[in-house]
C-alpha atoms as a PDB file:
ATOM      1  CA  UNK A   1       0.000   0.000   0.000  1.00  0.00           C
ATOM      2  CA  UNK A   2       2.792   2.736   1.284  1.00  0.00           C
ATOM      3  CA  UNK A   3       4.474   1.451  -2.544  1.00  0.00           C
ATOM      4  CA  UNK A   4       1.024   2.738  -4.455  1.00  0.00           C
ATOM      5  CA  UNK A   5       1.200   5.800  -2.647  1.00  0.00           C
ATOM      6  CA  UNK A   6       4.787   6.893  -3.614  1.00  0.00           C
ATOM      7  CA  UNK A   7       3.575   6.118  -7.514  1.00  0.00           C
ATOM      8  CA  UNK A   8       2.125   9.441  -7.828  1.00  0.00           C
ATOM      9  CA  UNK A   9       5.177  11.335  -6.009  1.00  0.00           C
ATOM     10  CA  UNK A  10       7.683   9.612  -8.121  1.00  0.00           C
ATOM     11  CA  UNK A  11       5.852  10.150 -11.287  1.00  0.00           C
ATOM     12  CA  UNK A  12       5.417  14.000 -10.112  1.00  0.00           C
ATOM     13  CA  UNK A  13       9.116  13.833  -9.813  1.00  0.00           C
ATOM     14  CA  UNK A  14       9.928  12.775 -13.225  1.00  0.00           C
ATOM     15  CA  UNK A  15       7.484  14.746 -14.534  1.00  0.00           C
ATOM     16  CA  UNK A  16       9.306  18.052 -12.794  1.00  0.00           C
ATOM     17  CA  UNK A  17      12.785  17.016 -14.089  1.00  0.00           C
ATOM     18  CA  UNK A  18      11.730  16.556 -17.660  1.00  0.00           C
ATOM     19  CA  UNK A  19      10.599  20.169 -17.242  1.00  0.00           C
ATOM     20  CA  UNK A  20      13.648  21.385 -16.247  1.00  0.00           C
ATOM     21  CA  UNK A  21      15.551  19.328 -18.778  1.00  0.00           C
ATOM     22  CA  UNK A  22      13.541  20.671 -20.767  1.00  0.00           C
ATOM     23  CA  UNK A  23      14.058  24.235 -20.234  1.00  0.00           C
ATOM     24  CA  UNK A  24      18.233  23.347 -19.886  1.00  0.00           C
ATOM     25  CA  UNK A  25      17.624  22.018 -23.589  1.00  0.00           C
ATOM     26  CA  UNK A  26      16.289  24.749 -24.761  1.00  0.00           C
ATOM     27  CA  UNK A  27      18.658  27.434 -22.717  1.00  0.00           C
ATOM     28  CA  UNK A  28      20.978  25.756 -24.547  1.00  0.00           C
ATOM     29  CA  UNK A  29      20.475  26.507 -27.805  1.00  0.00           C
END
């Protein structure tokens, strides 16, 4: 049950760095 509840958090995570990959990416060019 506590492993079902970090799902969200860790997909929130990911989520937020492919945003700020994102935004490196694009700093970048």
């Amino acid at each position: 049950d506590s492993f079902m509840n970090d799902i969200p958090i860790f997909c929130n995570k990911l989520y937020v760095l492919m945003l700020d990959l994102e935004d490196t990416y694009r700093l970048q060019e």
